[in-house]
Structure formats: C-alpha cells, structure tokens
N, C-alpha and C. Protein backbone atom coordinates (compact mmCIF):
# COMPACT_ATOMS: atom_id res chain seq x y z
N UNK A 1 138.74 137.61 -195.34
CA UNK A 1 139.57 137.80 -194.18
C UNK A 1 140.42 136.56 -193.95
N UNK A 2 141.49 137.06 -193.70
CA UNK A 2 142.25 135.30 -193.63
C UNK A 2 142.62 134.93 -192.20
N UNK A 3 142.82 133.75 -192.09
CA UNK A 3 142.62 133.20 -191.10
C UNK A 3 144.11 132.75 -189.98
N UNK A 4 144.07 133.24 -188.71
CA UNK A 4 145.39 133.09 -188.39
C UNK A 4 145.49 132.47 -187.35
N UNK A 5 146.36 131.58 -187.02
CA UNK A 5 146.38 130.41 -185.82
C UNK A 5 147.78 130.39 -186.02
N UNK A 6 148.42 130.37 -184.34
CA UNK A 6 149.91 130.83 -184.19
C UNK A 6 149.88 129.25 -184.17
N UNK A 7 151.46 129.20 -184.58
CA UNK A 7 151.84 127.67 -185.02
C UNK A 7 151.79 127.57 -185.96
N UNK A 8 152.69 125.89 -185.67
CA UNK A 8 152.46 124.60 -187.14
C UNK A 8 151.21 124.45 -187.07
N UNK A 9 150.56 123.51 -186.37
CA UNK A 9 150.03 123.21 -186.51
C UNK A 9 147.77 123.93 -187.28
N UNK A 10 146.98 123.55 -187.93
CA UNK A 10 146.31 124.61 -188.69
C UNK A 10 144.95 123.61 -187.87
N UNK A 11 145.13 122.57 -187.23
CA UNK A 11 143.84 122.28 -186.91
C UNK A 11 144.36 120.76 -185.47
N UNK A 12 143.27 120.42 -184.71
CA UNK A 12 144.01 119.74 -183.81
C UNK A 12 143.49 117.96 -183.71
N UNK A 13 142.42 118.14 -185.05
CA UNK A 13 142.31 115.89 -185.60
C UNK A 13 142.09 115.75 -186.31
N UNK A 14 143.66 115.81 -187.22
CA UNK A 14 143.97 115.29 -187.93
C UNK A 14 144.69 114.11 -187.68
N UNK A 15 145.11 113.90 -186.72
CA UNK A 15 145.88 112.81 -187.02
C UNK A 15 144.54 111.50 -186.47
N UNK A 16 143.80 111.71 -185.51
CA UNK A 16 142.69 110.94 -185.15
C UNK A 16 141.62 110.90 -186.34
N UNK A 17 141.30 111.95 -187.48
CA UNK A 17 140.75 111.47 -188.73
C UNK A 17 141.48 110.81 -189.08
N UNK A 18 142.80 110.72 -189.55
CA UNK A 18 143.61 109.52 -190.07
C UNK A 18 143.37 108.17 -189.73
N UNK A 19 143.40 107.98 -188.16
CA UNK A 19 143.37 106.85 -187.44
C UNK A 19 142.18 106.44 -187.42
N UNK A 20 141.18 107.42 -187.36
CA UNK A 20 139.40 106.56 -187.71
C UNK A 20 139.66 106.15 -189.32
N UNK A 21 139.73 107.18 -190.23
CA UNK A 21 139.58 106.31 -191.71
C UNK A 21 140.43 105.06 -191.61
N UNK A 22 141.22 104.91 -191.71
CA UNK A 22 142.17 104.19 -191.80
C UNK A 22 141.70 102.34 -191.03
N UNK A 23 141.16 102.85 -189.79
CA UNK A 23 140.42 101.54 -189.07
C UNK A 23 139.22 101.22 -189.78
N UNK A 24 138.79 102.31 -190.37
CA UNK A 24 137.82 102.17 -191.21
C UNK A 24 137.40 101.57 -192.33
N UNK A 25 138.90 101.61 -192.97
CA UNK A 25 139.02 101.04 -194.37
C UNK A 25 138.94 102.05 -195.37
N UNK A 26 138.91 103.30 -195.43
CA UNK A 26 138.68 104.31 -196.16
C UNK A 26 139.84 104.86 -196.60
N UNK A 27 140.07 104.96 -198.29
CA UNK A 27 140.69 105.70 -198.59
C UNK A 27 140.28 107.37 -198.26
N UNK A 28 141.30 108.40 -198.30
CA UNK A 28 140.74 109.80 -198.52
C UNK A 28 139.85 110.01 -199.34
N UNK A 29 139.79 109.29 -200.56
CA UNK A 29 138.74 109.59 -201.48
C UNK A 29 137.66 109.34 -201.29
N UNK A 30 137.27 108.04 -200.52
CA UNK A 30 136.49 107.35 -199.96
C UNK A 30 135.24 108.32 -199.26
N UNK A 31 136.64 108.68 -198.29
CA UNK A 31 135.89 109.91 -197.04
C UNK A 31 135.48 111.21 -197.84
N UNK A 32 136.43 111.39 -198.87
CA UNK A 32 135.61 113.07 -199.34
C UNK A 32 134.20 112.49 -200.17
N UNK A 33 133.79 111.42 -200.87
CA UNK A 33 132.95 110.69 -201.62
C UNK A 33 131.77 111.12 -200.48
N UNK A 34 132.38 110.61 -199.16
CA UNK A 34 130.98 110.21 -198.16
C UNK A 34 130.60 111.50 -197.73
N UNK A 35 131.64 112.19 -197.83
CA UNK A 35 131.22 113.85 -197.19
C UNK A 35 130.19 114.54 -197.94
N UNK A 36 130.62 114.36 -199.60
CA UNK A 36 130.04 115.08 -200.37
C UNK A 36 128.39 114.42 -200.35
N UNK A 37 127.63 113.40 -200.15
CA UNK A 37 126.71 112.96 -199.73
C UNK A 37 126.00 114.28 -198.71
N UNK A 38 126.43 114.35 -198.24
CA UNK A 38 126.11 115.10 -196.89
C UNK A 38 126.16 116.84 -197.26
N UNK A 39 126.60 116.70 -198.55
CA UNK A 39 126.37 118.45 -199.08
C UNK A 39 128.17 119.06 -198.00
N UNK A 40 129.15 118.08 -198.27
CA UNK A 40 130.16 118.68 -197.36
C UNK A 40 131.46 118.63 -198.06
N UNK A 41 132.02 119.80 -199.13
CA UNK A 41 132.34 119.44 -200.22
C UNK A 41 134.25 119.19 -199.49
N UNK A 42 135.24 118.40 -199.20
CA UNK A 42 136.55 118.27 -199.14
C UNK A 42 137.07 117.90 -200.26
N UNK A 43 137.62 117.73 -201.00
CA UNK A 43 138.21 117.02 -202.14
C UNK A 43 139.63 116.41 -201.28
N UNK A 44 139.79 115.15 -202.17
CA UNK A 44 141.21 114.35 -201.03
C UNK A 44 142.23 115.18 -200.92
N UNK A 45 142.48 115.92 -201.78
CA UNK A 45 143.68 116.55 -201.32
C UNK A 45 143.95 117.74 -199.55
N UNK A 46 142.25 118.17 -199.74
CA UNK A 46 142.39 118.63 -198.76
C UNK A 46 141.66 117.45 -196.97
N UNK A 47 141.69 116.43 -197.88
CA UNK A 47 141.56 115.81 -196.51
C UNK A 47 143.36 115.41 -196.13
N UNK A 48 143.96 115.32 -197.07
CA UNK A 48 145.33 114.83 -196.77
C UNK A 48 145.69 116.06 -195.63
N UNK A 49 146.01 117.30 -196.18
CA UNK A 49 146.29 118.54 -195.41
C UNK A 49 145.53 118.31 -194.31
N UNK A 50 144.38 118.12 -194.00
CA UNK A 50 143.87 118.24 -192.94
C UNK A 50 144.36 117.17 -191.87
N UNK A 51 144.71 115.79 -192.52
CA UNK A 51 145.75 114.64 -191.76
C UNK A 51 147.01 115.39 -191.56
N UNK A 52 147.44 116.15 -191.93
CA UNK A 52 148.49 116.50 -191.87
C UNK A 52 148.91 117.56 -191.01
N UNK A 53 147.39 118.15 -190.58
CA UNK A 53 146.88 119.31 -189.74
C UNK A 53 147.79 120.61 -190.40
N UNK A 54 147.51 120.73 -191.93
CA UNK A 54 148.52 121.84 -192.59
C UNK A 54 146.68 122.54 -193.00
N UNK A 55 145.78 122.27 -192.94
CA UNK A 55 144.37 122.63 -192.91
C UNK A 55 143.39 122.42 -192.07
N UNK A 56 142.69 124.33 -192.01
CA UNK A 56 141.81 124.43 -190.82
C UNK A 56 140.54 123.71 -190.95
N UNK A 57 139.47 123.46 -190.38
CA UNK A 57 138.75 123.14 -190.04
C UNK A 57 137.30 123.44 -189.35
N UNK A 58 135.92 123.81 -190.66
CA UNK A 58 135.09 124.31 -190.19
C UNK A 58 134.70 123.40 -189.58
N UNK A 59 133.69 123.95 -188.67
CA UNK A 59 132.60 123.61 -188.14
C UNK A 59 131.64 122.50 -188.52
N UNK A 60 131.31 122.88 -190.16
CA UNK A 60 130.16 121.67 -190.73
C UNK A 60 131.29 120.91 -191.16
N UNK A 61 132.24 120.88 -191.28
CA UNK A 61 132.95 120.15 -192.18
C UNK A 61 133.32 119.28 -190.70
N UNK A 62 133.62 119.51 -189.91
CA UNK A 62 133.97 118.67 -188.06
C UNK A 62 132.51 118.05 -188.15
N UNK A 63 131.50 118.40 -188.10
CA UNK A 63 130.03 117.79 -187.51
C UNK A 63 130.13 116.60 -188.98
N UNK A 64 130.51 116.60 -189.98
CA UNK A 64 130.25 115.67 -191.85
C UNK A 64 131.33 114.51 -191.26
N UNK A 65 132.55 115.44 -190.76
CA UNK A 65 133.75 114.42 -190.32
C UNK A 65 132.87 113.23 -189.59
N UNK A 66 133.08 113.86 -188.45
CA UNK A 66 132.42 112.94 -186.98
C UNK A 66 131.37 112.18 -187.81
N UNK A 67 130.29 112.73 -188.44
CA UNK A 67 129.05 111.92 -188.70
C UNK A 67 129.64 110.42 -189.77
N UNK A 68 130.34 110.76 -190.69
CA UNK A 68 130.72 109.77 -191.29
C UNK A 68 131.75 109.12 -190.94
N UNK A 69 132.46 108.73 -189.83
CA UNK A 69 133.51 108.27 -189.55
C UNK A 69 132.85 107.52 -188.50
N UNK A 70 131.71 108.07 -187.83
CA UNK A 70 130.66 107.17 -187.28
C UNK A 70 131.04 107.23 -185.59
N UNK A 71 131.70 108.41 -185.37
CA UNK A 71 132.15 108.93 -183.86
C UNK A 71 131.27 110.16 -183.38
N UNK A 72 131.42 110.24 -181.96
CA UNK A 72 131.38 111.51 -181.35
C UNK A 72 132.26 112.39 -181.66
N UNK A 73 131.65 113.92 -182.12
CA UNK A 73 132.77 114.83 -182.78
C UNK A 73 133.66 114.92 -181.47
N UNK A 74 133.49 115.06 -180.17
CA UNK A 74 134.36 114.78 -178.97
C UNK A 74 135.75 113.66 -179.24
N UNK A 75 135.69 112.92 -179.92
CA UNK A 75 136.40 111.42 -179.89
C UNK A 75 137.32 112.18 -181.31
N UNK A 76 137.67 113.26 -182.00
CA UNK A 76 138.10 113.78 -182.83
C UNK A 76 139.51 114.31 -181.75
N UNK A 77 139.00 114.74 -181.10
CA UNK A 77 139.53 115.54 -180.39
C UNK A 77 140.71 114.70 -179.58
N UNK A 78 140.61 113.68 -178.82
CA UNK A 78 141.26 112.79 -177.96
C UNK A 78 142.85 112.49 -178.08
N UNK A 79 143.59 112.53 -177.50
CA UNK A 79 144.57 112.21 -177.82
C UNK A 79 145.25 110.75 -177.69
C-alpha cells in the first residue's frame, strides 16, 4: 500500500537529525553504522532523503534515531 502525505515535505526532522548529527560529529554513514547496531537498517542514502525530508519515517526507525543521537524523540520534533 503506498504511502501518501499531502505536500513537499515526506517527514517533519529532518532537518533537526541533520543538526543533532552534525553537532555530533557524525557523518550519515556514521549514523546508519550506529542504527544498524540496533537491528535499524537506513543506508546513508536514505538518511540524506530523510535530511532532506524527501523520506518518511517509521516509528522504530524515530525511536533508533532519537536513541542514537542521544535525545528525547520529542527534541526531533522542535523547531
């Protein structure tokens, strides 16, 4: 079933994953490396899309985010 969300935009932190890796010191690769630890498979390309908010965003994949970026999944959200 495919998935439909009116808009540009496909998800709403991405640009605050950007801004945590990034303070972080993490390349994308970095972050999909740490995800996959966690059984949370992104490959960089789709973390880029997801900075880019051109990709949606499950659930475990938001709870792998937050956990390795070392935030409240709330603080994803913030503008």
């Amino acid at each position: 079933m495919a998935r439909i969300i009116d808009g540009e935009n496909m998800n709403m932190i991405g640009h605050n994953v950007r801004k945590l890796r990034l303070e972080k010191g993490m390349s994308q690769q970095m972050l999909s490396n740490k995800l996959e630890t966690l059984a949370i498979y992104i490959c960089r390309g789709s973390i880029s899309r997801i900075e880019d908010k051109q990709r949606t965003v499950t659930d475990m994949e938001l709870y792998g985010l937050a956990k390795v970026l070392g935030v409240p999944i709330q603080s994803l959200f913030e503008e």
